[in-house]
PDB file of N, CA and C in Angstrom:
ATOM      1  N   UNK A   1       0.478  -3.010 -32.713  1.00  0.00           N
ATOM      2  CA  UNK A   1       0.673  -1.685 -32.160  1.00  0.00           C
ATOM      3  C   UNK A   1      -0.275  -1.479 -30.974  1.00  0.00           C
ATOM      4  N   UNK A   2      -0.012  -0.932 -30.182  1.00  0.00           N
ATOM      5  CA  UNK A   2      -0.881  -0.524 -28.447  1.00  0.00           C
ATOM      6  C   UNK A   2      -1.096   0.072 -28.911  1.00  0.00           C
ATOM      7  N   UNK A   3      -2.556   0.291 -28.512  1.00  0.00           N
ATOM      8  CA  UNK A   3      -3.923   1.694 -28.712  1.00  0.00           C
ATOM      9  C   UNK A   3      -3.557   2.436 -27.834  1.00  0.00           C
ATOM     10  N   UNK A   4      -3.194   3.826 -27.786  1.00  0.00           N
ATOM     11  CA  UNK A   4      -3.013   4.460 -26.982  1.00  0.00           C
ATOM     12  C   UNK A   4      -4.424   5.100 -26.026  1.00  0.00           C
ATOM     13  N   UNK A   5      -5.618   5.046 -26.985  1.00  0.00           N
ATOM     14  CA  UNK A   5      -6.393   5.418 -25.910  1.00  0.00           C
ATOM     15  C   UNK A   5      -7.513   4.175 -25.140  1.00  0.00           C
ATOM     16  N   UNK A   6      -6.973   2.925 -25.684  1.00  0.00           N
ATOM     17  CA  UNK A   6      -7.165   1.557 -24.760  1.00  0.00           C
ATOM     18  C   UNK A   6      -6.301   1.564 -23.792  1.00  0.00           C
ATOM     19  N   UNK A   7      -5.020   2.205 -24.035  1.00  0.00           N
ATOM     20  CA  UNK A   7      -3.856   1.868 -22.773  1.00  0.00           C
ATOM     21  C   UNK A   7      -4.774   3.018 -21.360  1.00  0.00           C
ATOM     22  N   UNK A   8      -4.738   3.885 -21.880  1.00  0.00           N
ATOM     23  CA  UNK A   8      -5.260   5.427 -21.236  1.00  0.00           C
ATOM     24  C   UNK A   8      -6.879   4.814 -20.491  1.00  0.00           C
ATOM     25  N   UNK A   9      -7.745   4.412 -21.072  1.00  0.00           N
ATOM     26  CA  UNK A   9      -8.730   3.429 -20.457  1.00  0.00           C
ATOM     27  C   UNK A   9      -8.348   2.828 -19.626  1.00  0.00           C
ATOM     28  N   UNK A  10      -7.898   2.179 -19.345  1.00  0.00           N
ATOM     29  CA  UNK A  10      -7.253   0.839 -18.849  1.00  0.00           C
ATOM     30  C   UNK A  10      -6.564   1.566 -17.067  1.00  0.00           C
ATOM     31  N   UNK A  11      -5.680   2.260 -17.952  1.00  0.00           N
ATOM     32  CA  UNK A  11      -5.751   3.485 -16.759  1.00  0.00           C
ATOM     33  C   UNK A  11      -6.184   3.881 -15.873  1.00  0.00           C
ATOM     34  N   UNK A  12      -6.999   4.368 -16.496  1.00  0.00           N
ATOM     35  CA  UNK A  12      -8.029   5.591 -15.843  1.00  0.00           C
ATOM     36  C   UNK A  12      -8.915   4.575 -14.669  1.00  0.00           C
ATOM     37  N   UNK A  13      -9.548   3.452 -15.785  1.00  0.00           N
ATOM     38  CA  UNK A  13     -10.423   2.143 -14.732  1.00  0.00           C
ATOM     39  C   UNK A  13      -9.578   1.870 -13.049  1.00  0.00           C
ATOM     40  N   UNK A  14      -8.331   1.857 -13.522  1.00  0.00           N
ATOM     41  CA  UNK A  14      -7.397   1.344 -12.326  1.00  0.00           C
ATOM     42  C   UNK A  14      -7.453   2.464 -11.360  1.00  0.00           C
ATOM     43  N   UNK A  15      -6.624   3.440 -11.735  1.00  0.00           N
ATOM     44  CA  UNK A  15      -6.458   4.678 -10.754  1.00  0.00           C
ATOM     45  C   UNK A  15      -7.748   4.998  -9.950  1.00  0.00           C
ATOM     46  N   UNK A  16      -8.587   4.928 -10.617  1.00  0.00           N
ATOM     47  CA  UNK A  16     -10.251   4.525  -9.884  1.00  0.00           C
ATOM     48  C   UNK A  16     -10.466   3.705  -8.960  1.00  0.00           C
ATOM     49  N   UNK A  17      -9.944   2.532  -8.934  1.00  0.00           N
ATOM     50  CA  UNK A  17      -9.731   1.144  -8.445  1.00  0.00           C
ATOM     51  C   UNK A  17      -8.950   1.553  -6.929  1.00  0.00           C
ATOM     52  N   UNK A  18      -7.628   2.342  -7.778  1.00  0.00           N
ATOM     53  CA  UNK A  18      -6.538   2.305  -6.462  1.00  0.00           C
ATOM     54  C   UNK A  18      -6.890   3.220  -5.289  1.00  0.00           C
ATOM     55  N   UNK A  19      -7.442   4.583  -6.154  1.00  0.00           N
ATOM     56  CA  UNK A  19      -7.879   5.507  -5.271  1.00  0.00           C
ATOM     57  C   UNK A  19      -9.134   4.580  -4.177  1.00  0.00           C
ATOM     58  N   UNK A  20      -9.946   4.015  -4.680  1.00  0.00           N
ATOM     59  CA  UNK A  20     -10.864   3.825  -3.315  1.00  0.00           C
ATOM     60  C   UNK A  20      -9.836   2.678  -3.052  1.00  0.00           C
ATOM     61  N   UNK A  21      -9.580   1.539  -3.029  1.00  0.00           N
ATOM     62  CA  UNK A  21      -8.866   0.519  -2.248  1.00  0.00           C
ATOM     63  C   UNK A  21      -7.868   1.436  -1.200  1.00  0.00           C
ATOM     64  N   UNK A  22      -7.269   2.157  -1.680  1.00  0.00           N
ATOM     65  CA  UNK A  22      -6.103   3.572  -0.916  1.00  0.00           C
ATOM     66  C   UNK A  22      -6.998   3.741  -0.052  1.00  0.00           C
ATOM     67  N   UNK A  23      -8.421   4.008  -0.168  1.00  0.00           N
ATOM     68  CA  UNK A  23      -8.871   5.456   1.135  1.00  0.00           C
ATOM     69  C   UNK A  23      -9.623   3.974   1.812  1.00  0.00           C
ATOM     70  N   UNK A  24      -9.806   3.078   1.446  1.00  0.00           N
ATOM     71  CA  UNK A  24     -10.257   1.721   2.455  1.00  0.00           C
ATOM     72  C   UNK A  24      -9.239   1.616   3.239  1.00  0.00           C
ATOM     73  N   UNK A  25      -7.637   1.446   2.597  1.00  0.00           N
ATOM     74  CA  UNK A  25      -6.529   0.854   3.356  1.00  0.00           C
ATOM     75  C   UNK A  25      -6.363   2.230   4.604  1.00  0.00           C
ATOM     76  N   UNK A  26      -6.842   3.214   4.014  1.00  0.00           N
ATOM     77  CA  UNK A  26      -6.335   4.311   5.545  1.00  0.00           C
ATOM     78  C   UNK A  26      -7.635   4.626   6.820  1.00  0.00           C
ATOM     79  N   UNK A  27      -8.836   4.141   5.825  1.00  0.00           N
ATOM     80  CA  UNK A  27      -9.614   4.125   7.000  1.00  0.00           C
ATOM     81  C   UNK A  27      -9.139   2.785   8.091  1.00  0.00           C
ATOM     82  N   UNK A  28      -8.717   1.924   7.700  1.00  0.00           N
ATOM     83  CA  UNK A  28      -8.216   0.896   8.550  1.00  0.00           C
ATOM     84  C   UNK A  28      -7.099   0.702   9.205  1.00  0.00           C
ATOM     85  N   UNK A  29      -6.064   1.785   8.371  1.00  0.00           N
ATOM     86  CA  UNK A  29      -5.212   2.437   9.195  1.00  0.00           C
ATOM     87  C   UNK A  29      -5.390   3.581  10.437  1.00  0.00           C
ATOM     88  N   UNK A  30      -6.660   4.070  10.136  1.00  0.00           N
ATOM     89  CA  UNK A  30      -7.110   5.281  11.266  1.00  0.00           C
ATOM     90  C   UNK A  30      -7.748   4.621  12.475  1.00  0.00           C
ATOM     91  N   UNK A  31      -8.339   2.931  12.044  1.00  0.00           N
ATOM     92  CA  UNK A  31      -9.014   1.858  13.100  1.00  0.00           C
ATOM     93  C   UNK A  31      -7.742   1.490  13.980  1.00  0.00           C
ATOM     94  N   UNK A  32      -6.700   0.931  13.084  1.00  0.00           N
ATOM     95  CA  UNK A  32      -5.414   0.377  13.623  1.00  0.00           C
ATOM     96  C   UNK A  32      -4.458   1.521  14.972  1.00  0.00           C
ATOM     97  N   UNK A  33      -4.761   3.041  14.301  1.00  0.00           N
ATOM     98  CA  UNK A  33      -4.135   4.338  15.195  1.00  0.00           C
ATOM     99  C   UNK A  33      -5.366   3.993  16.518  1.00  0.00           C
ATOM    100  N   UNK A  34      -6.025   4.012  16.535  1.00  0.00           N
ATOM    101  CA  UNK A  34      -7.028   4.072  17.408  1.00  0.00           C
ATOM    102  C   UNK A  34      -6.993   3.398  18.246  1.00  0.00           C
ATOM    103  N   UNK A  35      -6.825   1.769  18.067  1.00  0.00           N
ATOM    104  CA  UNK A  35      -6.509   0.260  18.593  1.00  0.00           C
ATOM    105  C   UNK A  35      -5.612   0.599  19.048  1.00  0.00           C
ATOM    106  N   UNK A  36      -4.169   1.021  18.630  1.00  0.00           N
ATOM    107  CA  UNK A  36      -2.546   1.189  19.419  1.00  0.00           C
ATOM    108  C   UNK A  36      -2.475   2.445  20.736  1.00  0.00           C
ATOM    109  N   UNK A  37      -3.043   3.297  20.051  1.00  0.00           N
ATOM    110  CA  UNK A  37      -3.348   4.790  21.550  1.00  0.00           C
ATOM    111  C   UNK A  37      -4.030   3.706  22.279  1.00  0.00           C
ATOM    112  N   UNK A  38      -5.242   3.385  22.503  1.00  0.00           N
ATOM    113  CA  UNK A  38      -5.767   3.027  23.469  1.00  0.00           C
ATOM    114  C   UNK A  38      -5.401   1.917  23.880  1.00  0.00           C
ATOM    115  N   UNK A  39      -4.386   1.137  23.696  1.00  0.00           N
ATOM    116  CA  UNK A  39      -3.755  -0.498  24.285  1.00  0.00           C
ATOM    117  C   UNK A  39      -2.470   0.545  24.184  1.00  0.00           C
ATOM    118  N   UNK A  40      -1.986   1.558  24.050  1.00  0.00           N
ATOM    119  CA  UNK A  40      -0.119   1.820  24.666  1.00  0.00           C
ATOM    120  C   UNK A  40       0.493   0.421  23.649  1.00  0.00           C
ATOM    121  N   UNK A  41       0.312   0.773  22.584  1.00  0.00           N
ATOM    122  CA  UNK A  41       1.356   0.389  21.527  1.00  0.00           C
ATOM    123  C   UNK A  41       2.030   1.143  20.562  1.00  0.00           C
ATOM    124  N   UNK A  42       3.421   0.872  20.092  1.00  0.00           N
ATOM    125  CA  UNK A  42       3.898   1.634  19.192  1.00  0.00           C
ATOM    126  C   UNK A  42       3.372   1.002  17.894  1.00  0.00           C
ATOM    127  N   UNK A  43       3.925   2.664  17.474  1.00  0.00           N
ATOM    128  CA  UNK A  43       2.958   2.650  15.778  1.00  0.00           C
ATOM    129  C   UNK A  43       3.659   1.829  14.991  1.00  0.00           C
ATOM    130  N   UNK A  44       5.156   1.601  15.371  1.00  0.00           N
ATOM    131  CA  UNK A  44       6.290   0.819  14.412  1.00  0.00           C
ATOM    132  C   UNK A  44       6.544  -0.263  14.810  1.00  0.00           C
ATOM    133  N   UNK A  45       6.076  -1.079  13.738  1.00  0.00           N
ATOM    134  CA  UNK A  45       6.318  -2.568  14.039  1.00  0.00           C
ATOM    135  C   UNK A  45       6.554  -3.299  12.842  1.00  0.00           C
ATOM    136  N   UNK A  46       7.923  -3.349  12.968  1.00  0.00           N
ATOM    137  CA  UNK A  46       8.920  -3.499  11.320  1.00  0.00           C
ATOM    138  C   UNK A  46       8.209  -5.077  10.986  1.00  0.00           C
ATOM    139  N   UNK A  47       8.298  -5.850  12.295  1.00  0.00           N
ATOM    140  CA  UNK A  47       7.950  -7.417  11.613  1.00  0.00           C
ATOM    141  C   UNK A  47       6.439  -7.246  10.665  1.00  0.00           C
ATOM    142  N   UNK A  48       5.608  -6.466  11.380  1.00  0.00           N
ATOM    143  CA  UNK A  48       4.676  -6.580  10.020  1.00  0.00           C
ATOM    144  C   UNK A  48       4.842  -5.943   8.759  1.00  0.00           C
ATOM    145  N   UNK A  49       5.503  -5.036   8.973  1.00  0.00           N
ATOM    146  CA  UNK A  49       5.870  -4.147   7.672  1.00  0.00           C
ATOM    147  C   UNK A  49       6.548  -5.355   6.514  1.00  0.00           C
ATOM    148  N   UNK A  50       7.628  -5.945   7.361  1.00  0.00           N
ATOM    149  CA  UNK A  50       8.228  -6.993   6.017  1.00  0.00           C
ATOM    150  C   UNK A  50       7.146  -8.002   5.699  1.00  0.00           C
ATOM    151  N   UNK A  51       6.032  -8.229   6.580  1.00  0.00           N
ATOM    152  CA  UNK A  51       5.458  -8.863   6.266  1.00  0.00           C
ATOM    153  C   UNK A  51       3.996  -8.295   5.246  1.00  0.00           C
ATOM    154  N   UNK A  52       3.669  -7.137   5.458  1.00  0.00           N
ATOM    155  CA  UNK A  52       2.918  -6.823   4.101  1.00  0.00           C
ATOM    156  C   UNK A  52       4.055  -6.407   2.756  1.00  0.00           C
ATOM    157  N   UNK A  53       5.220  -6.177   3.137  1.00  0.00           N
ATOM    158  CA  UNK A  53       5.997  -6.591   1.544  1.00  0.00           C
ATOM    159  C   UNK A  53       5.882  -7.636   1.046  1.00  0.00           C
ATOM    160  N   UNK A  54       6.386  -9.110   2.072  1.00  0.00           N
ATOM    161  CA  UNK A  54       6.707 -10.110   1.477  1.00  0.00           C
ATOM    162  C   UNK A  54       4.708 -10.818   0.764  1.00  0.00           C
ATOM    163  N   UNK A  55       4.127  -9.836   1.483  1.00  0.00           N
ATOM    164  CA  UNK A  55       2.508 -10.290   0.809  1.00  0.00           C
ATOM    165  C   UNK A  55       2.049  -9.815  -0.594  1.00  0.00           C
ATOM    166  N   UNK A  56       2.758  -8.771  -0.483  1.00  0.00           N
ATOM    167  CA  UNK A  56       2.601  -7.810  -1.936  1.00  0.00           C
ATOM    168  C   UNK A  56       3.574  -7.931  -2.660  1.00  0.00           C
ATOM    169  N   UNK A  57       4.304  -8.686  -2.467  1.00  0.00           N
ATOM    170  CA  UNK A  57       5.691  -9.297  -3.677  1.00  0.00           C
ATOM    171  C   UNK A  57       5.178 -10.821  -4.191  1.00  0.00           C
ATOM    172  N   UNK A  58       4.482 -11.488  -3.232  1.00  0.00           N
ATOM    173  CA  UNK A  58       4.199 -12.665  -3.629  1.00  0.00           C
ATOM    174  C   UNK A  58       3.463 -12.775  -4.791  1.00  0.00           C
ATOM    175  N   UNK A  59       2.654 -11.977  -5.261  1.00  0.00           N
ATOM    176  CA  UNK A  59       1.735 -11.996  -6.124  1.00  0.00           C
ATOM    177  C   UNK A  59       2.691 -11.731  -8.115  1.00  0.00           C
ATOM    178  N   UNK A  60       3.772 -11.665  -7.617  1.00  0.00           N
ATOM    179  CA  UNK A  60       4.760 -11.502  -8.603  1.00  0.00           C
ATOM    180  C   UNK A  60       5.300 -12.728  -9.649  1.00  0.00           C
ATOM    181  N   UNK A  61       5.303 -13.029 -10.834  1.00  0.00           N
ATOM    182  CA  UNK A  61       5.590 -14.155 -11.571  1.00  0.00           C
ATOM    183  C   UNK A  61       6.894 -14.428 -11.577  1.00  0.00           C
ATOM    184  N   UNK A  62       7.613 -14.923 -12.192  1.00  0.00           N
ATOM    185  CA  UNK A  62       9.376 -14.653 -12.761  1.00  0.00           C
ATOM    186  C   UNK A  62       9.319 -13.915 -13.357  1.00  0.00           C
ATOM    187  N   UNK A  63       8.061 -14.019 -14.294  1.00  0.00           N
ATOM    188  CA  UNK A  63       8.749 -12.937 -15.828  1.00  0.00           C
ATOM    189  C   UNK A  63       8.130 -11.393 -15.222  1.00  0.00           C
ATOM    190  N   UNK A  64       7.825 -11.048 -13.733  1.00  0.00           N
ATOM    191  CA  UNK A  64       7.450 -10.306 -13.231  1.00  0.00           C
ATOM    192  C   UNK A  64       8.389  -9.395 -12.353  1.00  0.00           C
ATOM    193  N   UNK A  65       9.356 -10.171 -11.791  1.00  0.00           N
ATOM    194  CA  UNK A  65      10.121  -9.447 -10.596  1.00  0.00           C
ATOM    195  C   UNK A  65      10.651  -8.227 -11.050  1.00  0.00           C
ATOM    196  N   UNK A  66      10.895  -7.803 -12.217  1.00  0.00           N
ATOM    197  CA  UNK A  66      10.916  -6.347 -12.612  1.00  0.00           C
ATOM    198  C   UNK A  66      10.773  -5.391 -11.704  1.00  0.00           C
ATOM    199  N   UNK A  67       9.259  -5.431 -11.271  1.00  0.00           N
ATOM    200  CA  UNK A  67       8.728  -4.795 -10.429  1.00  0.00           C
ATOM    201  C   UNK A  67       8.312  -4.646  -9.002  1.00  0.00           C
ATOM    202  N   UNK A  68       9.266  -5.469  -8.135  1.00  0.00           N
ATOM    203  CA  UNK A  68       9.495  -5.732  -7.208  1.00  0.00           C
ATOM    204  C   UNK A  68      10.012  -4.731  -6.558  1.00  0.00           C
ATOM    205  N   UNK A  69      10.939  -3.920  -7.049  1.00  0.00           N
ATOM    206  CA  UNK A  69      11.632  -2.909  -6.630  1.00  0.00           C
ATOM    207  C   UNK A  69      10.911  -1.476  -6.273  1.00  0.00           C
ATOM    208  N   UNK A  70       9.984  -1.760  -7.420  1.00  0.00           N
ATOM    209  CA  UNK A  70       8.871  -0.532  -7.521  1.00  0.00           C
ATOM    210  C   UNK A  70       7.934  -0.493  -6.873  1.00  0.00           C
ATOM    211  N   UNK A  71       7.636  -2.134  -6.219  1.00  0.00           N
ATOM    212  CA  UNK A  71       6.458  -2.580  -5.089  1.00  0.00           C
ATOM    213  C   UNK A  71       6.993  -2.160  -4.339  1.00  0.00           C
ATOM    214  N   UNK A  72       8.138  -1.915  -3.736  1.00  0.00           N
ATOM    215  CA  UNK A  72       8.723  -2.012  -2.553  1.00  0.00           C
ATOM    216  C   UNK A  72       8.642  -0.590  -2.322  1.00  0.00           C
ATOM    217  N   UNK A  73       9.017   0.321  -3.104  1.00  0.00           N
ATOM    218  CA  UNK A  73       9.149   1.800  -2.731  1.00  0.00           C
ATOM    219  C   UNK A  73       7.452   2.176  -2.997  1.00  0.00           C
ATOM    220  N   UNK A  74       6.853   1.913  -3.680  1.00  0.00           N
ATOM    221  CA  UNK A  74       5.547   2.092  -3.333  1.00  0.00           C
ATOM    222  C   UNK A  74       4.730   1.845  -1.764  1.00  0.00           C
ATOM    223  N   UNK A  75       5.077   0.798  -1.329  1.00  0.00           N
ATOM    224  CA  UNK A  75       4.591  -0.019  -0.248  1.00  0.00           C
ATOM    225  C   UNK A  75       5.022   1.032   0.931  1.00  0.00           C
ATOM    226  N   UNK A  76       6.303   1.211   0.855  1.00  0.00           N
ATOM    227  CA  UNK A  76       7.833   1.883   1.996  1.00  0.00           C
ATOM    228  C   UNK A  76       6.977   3.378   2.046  1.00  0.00           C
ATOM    229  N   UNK A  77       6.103   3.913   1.185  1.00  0.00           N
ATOM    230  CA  UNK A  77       5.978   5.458   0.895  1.00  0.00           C
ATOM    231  C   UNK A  77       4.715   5.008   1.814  1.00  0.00           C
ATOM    232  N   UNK A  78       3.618   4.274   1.337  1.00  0.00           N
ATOM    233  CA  UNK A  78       2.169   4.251   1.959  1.00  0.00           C
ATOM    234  C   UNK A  78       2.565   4.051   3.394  1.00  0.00           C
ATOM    235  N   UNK A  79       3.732   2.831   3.635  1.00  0.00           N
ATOM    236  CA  UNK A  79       3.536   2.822   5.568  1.00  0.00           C
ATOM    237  C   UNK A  79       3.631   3.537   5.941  1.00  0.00           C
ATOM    238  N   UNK A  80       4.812   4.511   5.645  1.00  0.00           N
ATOM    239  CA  UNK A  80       5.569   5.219   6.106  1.00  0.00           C
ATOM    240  C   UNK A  80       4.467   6.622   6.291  1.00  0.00           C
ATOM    241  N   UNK A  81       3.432   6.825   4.929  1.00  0.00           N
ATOM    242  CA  UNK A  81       2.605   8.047   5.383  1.00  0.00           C
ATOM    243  C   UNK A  81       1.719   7.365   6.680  1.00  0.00           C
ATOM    244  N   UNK A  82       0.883   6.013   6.395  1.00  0.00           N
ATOM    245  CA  UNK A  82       0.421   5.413   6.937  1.00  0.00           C
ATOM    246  C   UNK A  82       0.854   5.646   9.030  1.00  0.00           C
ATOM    247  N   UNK A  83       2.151   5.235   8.850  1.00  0.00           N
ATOM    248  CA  UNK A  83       3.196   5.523  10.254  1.00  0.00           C
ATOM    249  C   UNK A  83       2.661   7.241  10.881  1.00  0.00           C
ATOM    250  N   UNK A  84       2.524   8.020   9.691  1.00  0.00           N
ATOM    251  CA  UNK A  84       2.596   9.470   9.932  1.00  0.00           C
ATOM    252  C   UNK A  84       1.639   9.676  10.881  1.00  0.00           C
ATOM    253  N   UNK A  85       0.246   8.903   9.712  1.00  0.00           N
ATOM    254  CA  UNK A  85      -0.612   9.734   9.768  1.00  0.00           C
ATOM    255  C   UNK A  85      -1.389   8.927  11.378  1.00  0.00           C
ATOM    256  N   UNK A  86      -1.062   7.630  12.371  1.00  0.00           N
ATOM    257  CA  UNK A  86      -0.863   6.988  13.356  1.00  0.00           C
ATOM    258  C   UNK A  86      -0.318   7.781  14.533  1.00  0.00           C
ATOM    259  N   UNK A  87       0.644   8.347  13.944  1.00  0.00           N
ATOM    260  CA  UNK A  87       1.831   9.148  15.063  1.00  0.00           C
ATOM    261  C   UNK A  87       0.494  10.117  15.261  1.00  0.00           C
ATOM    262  N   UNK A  88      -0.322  10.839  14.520  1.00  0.00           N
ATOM    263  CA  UNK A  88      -0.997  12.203  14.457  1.00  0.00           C
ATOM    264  C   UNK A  88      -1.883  11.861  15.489  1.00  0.00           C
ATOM    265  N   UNK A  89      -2.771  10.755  15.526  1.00  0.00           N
ATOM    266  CA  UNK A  89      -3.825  10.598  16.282  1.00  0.00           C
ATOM    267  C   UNK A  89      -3.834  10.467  17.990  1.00  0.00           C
TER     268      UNK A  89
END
C-alpha cells in the first residue's frame, strides 16, 4: 500500500525543487530577452523550441512514454509564457 503522507513528502521536496529550477530557467530567459533586443532578434525560434522538447523527452524510458504528452504541454505552456514574458522586455 502507498503511504500517503510519504507520497505528499516526496511532493512537497519536488515542488521545492521545481519552483527554484523554474525561477533559474526565467532568470535566463530574462538574459536571453536582453541578448535578442539588443542583437534585433526574434523572440520565436521554433528550431530551438523542438529542440528543448526533443531534450526533455529524451530522458523518458519505454515503460515511460506515458508521459510524453504531458512533457510536451508542460514544456509548450513555459515557452510560450517564457515567449511572453521576452515580447515584454
Amino acid at each position: 500500500m502507498v503511504d500517503l503522507k510519504s507520497s505528499r513528502e516526496i511532493i512537497d521536496t519536488l515542488d521545492i525543487a521545481i519552483a527554484s529550477f523554474y525561477k533559474t530557467r526565467m532568470m535566463a530567459v530574462k538574459n536571453i530577452a536582453n541578448y535578442k533586443k539588443t542583437n534585433n532578434i526574434a523572440v520565436l525560434d521554433e528550431g530551438r523550441e523542438q529542440q528543448v522538447l526533443d531534450n526533455v523527452l529524451s530522458i523518458l524510458k519505454d515503460d515511460e512514454k506515458e508521459y510524453a504528452e504531458d512533457i510536451i504541454a508542460l514544456y509548450k505552456f513555459i515557452m510560450d509564457y517564457s515567449k511572453k514574458k521576452q515580447s515584454t522586455k
